[in-house]
PDB file of N, CA and C in Angstrom:
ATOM      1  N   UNK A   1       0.830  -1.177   0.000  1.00  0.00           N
ATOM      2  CA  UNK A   1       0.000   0.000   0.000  1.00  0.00           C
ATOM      3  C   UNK A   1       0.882   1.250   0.000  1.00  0.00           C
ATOM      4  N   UNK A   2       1.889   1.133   0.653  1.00  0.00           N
ATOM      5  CA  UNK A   2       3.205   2.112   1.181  1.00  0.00           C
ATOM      6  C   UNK A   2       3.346   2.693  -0.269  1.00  0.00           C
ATOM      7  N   UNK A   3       3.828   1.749  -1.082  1.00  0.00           N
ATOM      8  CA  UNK A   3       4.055   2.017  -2.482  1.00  0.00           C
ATOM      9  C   UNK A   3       3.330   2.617  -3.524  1.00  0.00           C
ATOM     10  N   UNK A   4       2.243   2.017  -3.037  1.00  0.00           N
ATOM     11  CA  UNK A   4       0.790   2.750  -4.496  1.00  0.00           C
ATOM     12  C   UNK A   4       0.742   3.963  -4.155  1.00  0.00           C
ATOM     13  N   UNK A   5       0.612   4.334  -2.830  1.00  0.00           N
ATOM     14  CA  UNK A   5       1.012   6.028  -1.867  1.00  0.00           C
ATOM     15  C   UNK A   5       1.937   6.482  -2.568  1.00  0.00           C
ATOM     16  N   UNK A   6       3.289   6.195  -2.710  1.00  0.00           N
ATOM     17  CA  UNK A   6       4.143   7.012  -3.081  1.00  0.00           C
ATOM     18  C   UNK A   6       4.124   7.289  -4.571  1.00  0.00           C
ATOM     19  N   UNK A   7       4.136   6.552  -5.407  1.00  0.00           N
ATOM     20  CA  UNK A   7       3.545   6.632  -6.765  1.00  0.00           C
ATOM     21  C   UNK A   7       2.552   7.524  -7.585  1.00  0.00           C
ATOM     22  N   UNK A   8       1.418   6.853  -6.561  1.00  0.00           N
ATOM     23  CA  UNK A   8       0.261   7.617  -6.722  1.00  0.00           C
ATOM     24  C   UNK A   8       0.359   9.449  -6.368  1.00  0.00           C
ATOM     25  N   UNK A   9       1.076   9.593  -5.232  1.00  0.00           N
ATOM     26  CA  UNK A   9       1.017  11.051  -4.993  1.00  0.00           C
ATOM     27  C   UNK A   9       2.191  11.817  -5.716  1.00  0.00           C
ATOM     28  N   UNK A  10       3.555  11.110  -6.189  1.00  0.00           N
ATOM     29  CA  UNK A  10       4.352  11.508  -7.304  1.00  0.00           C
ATOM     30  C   UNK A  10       3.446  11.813  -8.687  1.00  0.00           C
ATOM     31  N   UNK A  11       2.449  11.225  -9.351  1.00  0.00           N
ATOM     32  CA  UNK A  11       1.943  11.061 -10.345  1.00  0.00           C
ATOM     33  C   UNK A  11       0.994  12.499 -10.132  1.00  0.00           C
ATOM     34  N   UNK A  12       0.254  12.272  -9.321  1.00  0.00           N
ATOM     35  CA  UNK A  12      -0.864  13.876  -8.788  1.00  0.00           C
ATOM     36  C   UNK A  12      -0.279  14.875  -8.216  1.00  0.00           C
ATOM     37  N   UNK A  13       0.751  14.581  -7.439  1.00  0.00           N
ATOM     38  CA  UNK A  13       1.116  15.651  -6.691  1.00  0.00           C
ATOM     39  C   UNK A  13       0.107  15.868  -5.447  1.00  0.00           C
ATOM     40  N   UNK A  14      -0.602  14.824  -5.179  1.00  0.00           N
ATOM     41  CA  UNK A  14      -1.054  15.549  -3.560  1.00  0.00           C
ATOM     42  C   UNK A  14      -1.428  13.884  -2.823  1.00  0.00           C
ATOM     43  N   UNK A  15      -1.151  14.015  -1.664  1.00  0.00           N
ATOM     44  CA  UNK A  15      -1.382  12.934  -0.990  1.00  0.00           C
ATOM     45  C   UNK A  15      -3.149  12.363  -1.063  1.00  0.00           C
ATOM     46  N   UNK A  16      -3.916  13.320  -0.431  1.00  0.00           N
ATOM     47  CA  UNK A  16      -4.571  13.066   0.046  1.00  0.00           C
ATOM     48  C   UNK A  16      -5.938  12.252  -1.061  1.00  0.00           C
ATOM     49  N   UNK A  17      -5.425  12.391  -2.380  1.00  0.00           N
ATOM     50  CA  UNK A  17      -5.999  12.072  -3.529  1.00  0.00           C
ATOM     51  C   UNK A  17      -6.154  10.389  -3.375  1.00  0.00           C
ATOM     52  N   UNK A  18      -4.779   9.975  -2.929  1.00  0.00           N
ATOM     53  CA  UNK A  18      -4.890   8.663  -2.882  1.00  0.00           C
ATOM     54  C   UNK A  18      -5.828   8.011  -1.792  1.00  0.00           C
ATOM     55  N   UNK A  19      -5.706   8.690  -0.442  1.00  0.00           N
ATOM     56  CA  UNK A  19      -6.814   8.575   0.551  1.00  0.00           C
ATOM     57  C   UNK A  19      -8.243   8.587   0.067  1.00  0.00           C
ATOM     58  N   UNK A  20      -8.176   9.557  -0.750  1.00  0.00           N
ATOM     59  CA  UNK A  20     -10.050   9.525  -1.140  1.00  0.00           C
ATOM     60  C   UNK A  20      -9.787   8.187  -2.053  1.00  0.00           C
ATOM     61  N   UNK A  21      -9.387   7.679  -2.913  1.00  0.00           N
ATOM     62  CA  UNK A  21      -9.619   6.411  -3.838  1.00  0.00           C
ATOM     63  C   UNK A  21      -9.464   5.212  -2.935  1.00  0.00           C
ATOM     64  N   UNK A  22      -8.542   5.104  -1.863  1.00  0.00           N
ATOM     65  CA  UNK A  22      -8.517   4.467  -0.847  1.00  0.00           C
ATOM     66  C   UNK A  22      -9.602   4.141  -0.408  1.00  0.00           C
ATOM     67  N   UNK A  23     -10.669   4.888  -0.013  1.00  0.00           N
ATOM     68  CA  UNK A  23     -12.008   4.929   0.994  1.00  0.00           C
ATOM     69  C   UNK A  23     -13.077   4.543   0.052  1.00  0.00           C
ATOM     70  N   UNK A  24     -12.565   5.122  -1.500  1.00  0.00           N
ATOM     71  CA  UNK A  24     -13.865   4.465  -2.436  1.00  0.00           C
ATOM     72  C   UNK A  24     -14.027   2.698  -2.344  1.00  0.00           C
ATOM     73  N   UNK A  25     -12.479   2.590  -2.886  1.00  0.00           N
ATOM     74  CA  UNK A  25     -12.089   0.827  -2.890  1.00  0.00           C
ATOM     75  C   UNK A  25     -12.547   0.673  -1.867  1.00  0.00           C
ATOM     76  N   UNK A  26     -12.747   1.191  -0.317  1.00  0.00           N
ATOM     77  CA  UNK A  26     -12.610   0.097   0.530  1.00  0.00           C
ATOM     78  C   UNK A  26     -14.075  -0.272   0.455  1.00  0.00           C
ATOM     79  N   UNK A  27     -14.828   0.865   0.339  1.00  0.00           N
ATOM     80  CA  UNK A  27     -16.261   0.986   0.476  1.00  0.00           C
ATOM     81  C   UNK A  27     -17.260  -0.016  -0.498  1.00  0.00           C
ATOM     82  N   UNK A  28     -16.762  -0.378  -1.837  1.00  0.00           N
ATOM     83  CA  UNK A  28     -17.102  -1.050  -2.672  1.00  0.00           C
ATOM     84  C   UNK A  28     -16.910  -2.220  -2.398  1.00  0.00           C
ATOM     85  N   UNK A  29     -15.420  -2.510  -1.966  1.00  0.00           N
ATOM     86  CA  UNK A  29     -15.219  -3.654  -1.654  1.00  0.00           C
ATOM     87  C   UNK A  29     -15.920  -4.312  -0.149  1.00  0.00           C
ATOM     88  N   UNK A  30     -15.960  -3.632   0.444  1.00  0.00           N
ATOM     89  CA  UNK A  30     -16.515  -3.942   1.774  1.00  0.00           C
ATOM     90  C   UNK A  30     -18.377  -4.622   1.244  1.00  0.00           C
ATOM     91  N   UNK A  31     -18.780  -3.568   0.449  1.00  0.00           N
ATOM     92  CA  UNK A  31     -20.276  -3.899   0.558  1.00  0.00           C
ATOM     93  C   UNK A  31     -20.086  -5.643  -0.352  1.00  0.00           C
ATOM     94  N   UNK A  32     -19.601  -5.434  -1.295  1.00  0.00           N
ATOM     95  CA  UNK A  32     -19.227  -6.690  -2.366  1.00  0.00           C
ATOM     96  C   UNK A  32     -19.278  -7.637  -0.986  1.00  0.00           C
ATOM     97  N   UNK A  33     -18.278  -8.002  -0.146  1.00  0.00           N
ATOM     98  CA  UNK A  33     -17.633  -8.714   0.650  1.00  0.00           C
ATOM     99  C   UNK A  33     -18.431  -8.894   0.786  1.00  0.00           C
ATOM    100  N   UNK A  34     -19.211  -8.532   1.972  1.00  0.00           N
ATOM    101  CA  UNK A  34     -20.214  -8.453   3.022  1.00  0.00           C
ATOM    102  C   UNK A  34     -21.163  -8.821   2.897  1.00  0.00           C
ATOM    103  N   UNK A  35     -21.785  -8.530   1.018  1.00  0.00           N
ATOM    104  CA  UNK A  35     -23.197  -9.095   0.433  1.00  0.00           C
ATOM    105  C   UNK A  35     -22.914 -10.558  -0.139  1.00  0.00           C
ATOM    106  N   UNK A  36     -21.818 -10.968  -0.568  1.00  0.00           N
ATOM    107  CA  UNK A  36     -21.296 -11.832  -1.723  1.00  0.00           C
ATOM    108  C   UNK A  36     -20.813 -12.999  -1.017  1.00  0.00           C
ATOM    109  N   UNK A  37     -20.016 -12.489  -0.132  1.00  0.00           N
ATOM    110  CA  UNK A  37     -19.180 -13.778   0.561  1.00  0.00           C
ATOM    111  C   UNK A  37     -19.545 -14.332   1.503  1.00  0.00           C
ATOM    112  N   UNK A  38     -19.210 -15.623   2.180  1.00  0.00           N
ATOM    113  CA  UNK A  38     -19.295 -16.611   3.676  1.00  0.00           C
ATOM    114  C   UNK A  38     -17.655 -16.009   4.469  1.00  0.00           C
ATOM    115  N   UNK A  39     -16.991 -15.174   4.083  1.00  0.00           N
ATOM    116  CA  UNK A  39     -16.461 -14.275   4.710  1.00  0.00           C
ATOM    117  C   UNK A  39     -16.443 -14.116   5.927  1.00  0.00           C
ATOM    118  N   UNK A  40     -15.779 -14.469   7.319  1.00  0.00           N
ATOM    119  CA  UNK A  40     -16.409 -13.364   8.417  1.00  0.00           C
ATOM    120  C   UNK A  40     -16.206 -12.010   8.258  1.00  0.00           C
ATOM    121  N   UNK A  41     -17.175 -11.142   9.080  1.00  0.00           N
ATOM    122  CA  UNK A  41     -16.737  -9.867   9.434  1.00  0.00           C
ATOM    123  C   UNK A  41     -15.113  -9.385   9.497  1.00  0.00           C
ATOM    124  N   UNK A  42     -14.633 -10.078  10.250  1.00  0.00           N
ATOM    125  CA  UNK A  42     -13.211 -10.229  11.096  1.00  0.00           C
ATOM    126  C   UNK A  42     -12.031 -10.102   9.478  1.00  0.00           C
ATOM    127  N   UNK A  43     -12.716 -11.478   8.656  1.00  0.00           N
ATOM    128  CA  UNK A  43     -11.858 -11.741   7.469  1.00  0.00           C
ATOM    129  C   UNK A  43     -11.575 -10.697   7.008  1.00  0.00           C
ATOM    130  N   UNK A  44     -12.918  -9.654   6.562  1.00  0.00           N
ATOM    131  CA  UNK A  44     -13.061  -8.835   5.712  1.00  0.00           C
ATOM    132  C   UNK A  44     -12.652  -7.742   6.427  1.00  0.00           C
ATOM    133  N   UNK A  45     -12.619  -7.448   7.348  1.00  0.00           N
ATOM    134  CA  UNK A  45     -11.601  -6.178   7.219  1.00  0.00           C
ATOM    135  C   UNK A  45     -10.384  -5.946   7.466  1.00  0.00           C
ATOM    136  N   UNK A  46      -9.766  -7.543   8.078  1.00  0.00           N
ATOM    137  CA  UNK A  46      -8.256  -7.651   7.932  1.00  0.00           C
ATOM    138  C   UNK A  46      -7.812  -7.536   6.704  1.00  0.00           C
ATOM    139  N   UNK A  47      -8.615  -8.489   5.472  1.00  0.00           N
ATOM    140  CA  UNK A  47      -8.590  -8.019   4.339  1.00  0.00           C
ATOM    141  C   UNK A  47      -8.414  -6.646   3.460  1.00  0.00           C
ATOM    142  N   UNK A  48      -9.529  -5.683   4.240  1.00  0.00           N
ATOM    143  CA  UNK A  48      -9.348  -4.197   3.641  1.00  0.00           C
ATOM    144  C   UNK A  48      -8.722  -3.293   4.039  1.00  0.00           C
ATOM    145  N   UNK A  49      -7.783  -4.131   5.579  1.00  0.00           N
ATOM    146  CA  UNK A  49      -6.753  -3.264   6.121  1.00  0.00           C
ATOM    147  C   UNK A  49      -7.374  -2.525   7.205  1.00  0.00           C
ATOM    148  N   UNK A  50      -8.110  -3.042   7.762  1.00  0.00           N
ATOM    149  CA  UNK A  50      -8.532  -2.589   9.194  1.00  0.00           C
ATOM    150  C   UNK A  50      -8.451  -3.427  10.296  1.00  0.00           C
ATOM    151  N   UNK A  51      -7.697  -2.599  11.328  1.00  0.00           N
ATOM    152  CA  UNK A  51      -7.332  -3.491  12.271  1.00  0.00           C
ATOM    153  C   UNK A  51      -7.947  -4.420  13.265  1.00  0.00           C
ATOM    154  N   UNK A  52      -9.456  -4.328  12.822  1.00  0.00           N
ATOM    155  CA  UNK A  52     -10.053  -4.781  14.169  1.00  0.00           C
ATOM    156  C   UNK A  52     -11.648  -5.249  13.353  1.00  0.00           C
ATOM    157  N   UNK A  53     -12.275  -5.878  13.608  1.00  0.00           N
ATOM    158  CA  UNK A  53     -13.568  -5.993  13.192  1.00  0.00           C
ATOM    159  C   UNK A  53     -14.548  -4.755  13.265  1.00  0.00           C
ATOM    160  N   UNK A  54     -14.419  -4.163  14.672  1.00  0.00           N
ATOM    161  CA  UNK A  54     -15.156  -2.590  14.872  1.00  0.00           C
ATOM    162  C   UNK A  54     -14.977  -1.934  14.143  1.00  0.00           C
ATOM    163  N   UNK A  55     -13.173  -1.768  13.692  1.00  0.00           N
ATOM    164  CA  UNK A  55     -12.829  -0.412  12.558  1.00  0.00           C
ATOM    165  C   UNK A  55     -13.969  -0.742  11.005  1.00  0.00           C
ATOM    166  N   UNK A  56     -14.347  -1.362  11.026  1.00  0.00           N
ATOM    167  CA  UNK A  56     -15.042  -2.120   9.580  1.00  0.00           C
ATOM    168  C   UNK A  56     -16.642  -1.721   9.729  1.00  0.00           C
ATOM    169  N   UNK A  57     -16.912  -1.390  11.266  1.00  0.00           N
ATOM    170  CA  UNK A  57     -18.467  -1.477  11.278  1.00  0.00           C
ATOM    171  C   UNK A  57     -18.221   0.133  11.152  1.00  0.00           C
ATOM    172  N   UNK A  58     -17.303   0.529  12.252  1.00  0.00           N
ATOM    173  CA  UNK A  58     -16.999   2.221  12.564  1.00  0.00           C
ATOM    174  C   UNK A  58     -17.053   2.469  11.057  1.00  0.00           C
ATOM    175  N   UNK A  59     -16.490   1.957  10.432  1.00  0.00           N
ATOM    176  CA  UNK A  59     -16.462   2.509   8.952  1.00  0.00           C
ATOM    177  C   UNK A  59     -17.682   2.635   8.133  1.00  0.00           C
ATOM    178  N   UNK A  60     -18.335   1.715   8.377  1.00  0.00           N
ATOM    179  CA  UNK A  60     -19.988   1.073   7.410  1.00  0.00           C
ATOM    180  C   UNK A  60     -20.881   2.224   7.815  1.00  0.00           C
ATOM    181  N   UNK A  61     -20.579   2.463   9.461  1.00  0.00           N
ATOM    182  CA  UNK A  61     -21.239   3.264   9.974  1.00  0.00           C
ATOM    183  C   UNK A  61     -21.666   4.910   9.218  1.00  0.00           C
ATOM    184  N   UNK A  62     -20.009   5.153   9.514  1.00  0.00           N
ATOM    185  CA  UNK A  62     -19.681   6.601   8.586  1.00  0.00           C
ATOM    186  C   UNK A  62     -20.351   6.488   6.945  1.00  0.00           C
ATOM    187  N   UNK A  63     -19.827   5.552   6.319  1.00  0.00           N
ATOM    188  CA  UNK A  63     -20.355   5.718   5.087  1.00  0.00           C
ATOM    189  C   UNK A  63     -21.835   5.866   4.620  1.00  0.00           C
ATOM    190  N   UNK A  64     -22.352   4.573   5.318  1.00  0.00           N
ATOM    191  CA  UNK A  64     -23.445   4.006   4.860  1.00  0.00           C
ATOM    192  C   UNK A  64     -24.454   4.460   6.209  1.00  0.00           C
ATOM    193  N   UNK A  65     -23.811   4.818   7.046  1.00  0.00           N
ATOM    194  CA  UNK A  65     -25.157   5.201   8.151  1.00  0.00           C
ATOM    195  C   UNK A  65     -25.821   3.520   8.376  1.00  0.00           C
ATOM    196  N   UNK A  66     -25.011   2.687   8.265  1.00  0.00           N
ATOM    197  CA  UNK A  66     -25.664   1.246   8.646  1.00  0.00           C
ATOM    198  C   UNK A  66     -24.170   0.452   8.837  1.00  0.00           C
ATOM    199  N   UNK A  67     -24.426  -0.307   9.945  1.00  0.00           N
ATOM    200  CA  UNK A  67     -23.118  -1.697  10.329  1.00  0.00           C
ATOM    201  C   UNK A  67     -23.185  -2.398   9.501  1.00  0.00           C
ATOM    202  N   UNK A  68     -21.870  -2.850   9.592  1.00  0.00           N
ATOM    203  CA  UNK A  68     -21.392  -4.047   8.421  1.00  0.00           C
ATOM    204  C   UNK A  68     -22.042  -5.302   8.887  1.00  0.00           C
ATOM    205  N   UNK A  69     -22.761  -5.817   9.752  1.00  0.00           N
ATOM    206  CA  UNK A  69     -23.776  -6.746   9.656  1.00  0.00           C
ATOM    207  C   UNK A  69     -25.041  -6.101   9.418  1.00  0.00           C
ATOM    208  N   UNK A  70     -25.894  -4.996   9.712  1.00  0.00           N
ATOM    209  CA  UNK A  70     -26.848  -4.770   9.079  1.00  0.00           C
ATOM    210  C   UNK A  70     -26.536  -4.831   6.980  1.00  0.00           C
ATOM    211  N   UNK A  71     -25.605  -4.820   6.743  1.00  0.00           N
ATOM    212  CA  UNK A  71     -25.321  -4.699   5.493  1.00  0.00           C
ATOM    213  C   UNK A  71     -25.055  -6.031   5.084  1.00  0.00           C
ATOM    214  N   UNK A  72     -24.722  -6.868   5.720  1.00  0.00           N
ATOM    215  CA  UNK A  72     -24.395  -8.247   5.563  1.00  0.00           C
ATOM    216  C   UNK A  72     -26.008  -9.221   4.791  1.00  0.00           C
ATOM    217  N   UNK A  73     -26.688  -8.689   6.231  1.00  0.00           N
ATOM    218  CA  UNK A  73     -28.189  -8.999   6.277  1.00  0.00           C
ATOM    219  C   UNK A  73     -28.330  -8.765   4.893  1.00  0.00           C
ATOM    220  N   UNK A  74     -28.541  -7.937   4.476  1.00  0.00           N
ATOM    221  CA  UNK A  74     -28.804  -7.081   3.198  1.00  0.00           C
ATOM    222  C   UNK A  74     -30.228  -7.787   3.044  1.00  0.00           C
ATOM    223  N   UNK A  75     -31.386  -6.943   4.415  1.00  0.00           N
ATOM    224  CA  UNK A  75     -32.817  -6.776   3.682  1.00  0.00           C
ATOM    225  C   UNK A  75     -32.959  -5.975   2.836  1.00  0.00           C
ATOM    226  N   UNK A  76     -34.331  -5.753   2.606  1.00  0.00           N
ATOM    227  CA  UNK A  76     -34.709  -4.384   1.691  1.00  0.00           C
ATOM    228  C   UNK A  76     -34.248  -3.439   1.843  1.00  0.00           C
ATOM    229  N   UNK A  77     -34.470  -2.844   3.261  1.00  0.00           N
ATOM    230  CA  UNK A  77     -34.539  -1.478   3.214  1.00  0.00           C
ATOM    231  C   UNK A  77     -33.000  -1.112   2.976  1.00  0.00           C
ATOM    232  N   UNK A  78     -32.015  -1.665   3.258  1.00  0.00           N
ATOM    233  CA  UNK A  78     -30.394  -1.744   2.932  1.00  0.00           C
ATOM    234  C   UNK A  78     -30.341  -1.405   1.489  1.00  0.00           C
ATOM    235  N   UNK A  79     -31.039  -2.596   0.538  1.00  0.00           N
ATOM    236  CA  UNK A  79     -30.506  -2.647  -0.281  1.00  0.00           C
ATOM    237  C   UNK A  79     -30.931  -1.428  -1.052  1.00  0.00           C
ATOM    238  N   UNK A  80     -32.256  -0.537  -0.780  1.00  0.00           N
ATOM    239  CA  UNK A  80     -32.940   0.605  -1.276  1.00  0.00           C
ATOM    240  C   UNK A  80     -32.023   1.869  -0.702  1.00  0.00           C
ATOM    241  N   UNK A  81     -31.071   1.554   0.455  1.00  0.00           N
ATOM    242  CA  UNK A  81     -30.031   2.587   0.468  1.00  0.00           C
ATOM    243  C   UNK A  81     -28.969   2.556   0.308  1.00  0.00           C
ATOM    244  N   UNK A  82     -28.750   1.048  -0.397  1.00  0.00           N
ATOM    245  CA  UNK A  82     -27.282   1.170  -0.897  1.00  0.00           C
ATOM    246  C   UNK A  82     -27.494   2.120  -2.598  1.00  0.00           C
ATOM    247  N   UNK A  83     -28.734   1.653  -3.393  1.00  0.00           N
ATOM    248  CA  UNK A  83     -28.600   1.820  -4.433  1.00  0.00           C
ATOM    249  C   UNK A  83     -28.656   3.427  -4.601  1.00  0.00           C
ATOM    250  N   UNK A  84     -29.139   4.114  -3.619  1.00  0.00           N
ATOM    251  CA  UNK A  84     -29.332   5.703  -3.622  1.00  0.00           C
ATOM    252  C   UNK A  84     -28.115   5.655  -3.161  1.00  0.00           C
ATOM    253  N   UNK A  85     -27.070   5.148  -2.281  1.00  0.00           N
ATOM    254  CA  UNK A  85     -25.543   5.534  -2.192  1.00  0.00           C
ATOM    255  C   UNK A  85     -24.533   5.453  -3.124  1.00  0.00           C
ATOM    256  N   UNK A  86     -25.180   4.708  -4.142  1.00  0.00           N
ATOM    257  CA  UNK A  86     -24.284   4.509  -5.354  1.00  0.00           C
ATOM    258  C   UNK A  86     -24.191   5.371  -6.021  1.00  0.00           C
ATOM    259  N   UNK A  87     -25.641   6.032  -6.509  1.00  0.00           N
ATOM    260  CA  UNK A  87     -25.721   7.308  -7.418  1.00  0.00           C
ATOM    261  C   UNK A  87     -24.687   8.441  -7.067  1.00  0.00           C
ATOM    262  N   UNK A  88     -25.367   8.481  -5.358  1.00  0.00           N
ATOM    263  CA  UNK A  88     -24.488   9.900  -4.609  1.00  0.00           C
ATOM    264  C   UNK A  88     -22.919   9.693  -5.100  1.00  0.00           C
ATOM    265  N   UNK A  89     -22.823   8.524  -4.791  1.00  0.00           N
ATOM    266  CA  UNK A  89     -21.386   7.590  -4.636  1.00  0.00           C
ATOM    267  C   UNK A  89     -20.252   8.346  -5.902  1.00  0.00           C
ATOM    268  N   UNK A  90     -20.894   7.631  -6.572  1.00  0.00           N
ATOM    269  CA  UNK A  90     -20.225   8.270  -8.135  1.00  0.00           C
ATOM    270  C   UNK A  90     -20.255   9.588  -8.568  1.00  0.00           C
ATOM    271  N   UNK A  91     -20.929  10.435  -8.255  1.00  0.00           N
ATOM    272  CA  UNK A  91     -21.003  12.050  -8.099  1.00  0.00           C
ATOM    273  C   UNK A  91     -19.862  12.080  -7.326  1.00  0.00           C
ATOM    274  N   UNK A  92     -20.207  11.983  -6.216  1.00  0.00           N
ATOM    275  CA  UNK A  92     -19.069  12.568  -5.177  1.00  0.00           C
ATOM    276  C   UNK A  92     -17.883  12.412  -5.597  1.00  0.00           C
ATOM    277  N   UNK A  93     -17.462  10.818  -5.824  1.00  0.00           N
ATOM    278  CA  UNK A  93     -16.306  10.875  -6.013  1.00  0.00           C
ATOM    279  C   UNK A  93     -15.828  11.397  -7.430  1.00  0.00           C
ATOM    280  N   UNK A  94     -16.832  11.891  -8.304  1.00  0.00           N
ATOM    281  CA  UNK A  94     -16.287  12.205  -9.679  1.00  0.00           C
ATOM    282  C   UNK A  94     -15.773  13.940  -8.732  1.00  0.00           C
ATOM    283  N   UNK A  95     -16.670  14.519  -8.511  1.00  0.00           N
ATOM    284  CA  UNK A  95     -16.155  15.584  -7.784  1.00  0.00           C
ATOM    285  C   UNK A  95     -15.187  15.810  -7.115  1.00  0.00           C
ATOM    286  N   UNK A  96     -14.889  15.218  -5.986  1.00  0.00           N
ATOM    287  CA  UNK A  96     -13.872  14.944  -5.291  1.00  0.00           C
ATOM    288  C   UNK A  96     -12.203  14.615  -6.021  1.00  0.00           C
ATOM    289  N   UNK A  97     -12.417  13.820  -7.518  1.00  0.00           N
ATOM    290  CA  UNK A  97     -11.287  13.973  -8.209  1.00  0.00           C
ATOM    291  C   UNK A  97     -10.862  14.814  -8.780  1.00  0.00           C
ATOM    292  N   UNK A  98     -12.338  15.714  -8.937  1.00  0.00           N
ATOM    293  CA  UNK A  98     -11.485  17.391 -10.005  1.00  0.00           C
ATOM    294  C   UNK A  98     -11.425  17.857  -9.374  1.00  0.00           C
ATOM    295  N   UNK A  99     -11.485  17.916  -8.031  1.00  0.00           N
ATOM    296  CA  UNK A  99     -11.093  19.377  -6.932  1.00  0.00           C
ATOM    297  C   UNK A  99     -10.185  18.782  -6.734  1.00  0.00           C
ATOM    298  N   UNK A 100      -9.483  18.019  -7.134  1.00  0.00           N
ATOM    299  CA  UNK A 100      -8.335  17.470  -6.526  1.00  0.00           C
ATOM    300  C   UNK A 100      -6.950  17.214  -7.861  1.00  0.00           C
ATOM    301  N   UNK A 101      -7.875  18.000  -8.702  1.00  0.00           N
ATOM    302  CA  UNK A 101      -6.967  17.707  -9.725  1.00  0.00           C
ATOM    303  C   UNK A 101      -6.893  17.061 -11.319  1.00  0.00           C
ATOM    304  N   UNK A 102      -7.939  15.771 -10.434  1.00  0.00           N
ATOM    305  CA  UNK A 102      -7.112  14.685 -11.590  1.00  0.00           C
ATOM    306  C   UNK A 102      -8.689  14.179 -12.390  1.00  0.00           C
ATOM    307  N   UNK A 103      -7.944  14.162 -13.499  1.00  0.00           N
ATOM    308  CA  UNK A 103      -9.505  14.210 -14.385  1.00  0.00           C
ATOM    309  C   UNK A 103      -9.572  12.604 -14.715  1.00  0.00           C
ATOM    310  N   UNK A 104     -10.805  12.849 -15.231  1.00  0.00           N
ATOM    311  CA  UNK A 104     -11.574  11.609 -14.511  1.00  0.00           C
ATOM    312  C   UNK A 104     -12.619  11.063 -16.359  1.00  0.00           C
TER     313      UNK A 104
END
């Protein structure tokens, strides 16, 4: 990861660019995981580089306003706010790359 950092912010010129693509991947990947796999909790965020099972919900939390087992579950009402997080999802981060620089 050390590496894609240094690369990545040589190539843009700003650190924090890589942090936001960081948080997209993890976020995509997390819901993928979480909906897709027999995975534990635990797996999946040692996997996405979080140290602890909590850091993974703390995270689901922030993003998604729902825990990484309410997301696991993936009833309805989840899945009717993941798909309105997607839309936002892709805005934001298209935004978030031209204020930051890098075209998209």
């Amino acid at each position: 990861m050390r590496c894609i950092r240094e690369r990545f912010s040589a190539v843009s010129g700003r650190g924090t660019s890589f942090e936001i693509l960081k948080d997209d991947v993890r976020k995509q990947l997390a819901v993928h995981h979480l909906q897709n796999t027999r995975l534990t909790i635990g797996q999946i965020s040692l996997m996405l580089g979080f140290p602890a099972q909590s850091a993974l919900s703390r995270a689901c939390r922030q993003w998604f306003e729902l825990t990484s087992s309410d997301i696991r579950g993936g009833n309805q009402q989840i899945c009717k706010h993941w798909i309105y997080t997607v839309a936002d999802f892709v805005d934001a981060r298209e935004d978030r790359l031209l204020a930051n620089g890098i075209d998209v």
